[in-house]
C-alpha atoms as a PDB file:
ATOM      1  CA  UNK A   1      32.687 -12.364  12.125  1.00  0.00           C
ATOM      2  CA  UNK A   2      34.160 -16.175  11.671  1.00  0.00           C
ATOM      3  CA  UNK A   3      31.685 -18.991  12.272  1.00  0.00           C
ATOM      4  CA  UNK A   4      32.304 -21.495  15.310  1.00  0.00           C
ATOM      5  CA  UNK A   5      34.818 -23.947  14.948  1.00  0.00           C
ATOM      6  CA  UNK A   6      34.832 -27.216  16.052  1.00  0.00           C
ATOM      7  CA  UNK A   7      37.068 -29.173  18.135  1.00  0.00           C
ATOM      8  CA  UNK A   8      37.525 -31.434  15.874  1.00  0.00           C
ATOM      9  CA  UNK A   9      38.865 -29.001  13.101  1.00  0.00           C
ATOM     10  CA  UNK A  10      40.843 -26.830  15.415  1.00  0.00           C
ATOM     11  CA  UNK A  11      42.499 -30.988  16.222  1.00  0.00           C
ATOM     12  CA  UNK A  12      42.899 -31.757  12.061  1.00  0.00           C
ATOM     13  CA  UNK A  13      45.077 -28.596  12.265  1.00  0.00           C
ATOM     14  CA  UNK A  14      46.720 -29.226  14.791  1.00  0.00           C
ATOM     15  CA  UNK A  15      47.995 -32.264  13.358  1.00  0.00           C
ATOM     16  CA  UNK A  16      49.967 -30.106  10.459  1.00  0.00           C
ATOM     17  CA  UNK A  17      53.215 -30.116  10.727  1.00  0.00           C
ATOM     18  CA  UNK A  18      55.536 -26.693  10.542  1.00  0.00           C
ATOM     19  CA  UNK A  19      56.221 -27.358   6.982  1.00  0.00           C
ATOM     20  CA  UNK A  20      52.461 -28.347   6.078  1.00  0.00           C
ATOM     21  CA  UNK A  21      51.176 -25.163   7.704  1.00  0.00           C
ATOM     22  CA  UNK A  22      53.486 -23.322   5.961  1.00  0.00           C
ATOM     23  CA  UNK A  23      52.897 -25.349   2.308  1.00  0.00           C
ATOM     24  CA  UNK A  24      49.020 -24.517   2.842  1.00  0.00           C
ATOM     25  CA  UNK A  25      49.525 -20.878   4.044  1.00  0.00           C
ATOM     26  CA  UNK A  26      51.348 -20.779   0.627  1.00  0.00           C
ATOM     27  CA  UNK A  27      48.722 -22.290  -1.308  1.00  0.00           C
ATOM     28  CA  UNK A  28      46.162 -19.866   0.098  1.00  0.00           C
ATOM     29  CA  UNK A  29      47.733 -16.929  -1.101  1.00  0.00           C
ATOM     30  CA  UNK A  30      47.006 -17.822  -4.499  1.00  0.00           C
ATOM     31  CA  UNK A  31      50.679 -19.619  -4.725  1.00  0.00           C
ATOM     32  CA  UNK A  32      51.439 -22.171  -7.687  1.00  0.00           C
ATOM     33  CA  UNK A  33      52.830 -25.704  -6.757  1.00  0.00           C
ATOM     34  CA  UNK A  34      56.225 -24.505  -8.152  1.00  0.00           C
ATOM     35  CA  UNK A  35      56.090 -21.091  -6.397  1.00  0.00           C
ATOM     36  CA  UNK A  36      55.896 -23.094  -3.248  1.00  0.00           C
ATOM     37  CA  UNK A  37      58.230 -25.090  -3.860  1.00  0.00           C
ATOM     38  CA  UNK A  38      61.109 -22.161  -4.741  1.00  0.00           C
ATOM     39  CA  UNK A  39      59.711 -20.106  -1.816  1.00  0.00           C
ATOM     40  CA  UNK A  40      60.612 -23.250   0.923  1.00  0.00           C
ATOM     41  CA  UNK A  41      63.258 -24.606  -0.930  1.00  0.00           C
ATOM     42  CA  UNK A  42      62.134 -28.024  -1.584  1.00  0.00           C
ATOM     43  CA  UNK A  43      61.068 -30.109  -4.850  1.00  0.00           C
ATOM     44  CA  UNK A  44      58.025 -29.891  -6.843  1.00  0.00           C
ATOM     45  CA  UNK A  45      57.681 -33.408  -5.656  1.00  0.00           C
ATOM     46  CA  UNK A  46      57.988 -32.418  -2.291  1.00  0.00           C
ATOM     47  CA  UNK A  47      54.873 -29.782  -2.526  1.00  0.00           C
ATOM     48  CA  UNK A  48      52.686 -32.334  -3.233  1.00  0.00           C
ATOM     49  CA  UNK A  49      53.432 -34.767  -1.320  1.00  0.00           C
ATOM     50  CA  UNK A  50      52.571 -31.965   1.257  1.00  0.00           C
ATOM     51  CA  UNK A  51      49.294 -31.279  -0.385  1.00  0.00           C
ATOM     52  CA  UNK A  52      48.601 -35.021  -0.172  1.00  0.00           C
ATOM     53  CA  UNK A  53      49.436 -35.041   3.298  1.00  0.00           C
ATOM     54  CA  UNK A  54      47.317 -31.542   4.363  1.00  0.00           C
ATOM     55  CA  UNK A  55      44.288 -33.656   1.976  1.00  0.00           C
ATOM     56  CA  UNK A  56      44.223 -36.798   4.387  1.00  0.00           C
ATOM     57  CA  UNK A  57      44.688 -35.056   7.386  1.00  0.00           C
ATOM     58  CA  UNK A  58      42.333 -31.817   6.888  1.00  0.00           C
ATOM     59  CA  UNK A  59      39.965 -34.859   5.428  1.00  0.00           C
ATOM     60  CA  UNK A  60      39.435 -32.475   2.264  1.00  0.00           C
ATOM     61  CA  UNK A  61      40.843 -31.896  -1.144  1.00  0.00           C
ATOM     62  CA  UNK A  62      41.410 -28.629  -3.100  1.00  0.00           C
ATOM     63  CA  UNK A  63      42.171 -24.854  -1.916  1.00  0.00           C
ATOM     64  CA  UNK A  64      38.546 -23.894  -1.838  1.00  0.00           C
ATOM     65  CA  UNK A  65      37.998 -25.864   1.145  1.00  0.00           C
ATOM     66  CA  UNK A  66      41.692 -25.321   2.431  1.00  0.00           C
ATOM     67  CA  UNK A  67      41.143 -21.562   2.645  1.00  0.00           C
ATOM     68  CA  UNK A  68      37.789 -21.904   4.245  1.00  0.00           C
ATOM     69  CA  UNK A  69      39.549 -23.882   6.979  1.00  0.00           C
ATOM     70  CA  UNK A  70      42.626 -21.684   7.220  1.00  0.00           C
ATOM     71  CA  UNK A  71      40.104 -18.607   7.591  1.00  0.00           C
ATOM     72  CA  UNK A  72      37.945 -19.898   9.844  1.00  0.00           C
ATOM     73  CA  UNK A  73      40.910 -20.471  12.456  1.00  0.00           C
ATOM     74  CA  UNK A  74      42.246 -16.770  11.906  1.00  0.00           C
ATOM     75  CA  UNK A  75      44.853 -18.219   9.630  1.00  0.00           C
ATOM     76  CA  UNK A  76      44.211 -16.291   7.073  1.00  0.00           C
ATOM     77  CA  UNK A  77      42.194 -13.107   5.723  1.00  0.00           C
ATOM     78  CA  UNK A  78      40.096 -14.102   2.555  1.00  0.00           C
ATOM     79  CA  UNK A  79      39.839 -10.342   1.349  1.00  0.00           C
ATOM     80  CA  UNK A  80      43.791  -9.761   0.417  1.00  0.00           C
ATOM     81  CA  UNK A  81      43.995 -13.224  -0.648  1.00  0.00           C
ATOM     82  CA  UNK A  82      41.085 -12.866  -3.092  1.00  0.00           C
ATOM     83  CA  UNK A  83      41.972  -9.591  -4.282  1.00  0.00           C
ATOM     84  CA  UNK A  84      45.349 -11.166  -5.415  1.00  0.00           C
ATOM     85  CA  UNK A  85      43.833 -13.885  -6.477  1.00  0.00           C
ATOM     86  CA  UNK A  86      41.618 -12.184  -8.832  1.00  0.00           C
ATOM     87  CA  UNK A  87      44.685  -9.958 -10.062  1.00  0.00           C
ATOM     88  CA  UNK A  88      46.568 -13.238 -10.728  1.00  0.00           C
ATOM     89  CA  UNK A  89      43.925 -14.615 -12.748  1.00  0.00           C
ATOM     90  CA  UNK A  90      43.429 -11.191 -15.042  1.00  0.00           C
ATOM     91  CA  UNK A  91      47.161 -10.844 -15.517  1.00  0.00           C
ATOM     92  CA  UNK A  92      46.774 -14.601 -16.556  1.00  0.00           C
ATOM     93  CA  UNK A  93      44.309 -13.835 -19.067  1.00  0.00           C
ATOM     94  CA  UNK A  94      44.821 -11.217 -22.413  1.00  0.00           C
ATOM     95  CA  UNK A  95      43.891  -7.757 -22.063  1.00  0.00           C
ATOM     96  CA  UNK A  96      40.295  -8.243 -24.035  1.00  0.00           C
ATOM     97  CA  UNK A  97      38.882 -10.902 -21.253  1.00  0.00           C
ATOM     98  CA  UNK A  98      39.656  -9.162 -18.368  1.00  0.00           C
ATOM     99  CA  UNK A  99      36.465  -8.467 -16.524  1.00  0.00           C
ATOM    100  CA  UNK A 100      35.845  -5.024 -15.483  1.00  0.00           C
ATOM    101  CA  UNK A 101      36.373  -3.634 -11.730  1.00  0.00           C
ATOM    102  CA  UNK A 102      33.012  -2.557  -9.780  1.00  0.00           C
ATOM    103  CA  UNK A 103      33.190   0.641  -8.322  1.00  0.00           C
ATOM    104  CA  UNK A 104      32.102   0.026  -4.280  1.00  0.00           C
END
């Protein structure tokens, strides 16, 4: 179940353009600045100014908080986008500091 969201949230987002929806949606899949940038065709340069923009307007910094907002307004599903997440991270890291999966 989400929590509530206020009207002044569901607002902030509302504010987002096309192109910064679609620059955050890409950030909370676990997407690099660069990664963004190839998938939408515009500059690194471009991707952040984006970011910057989302910041001010969302009145937060960082992806933690981004995909917290993006979740709570059905945006989103955290559980796929942790999952690859985590599998970017291992395949980031060498084979000896890879943490080992819990069986559920």
């Amino acid at each position: 179940m989400r929590p509530m969201v206020s009207i002044h949230l569901r607002a902030e987002i509302a504010a987002l353009s096309t192109r910064e929806r679609q620059v955050l949606l890409a950030l909370c899949r676990g997407l690099y600045d660069k990664e963004v940038a190839e998938e939408l065709g515009v500059s690194l340069g471009t991707v952040r100014v984006y970011r910057k923009r989302i910041g001010d307007k969302l009145r937060v910094r960082g992806l933690v908080p981004w995909a917290l907002v993006a979740w709570k307004l059905g945006m989103i599903d955290l559980e796929p986008v942790a999952r690859d997440a985590m599998a970017r991270f291992e395949a980031s890291r060498g084979e000896e500091d890879r943490v080992p999966a819990t069986s559920s």
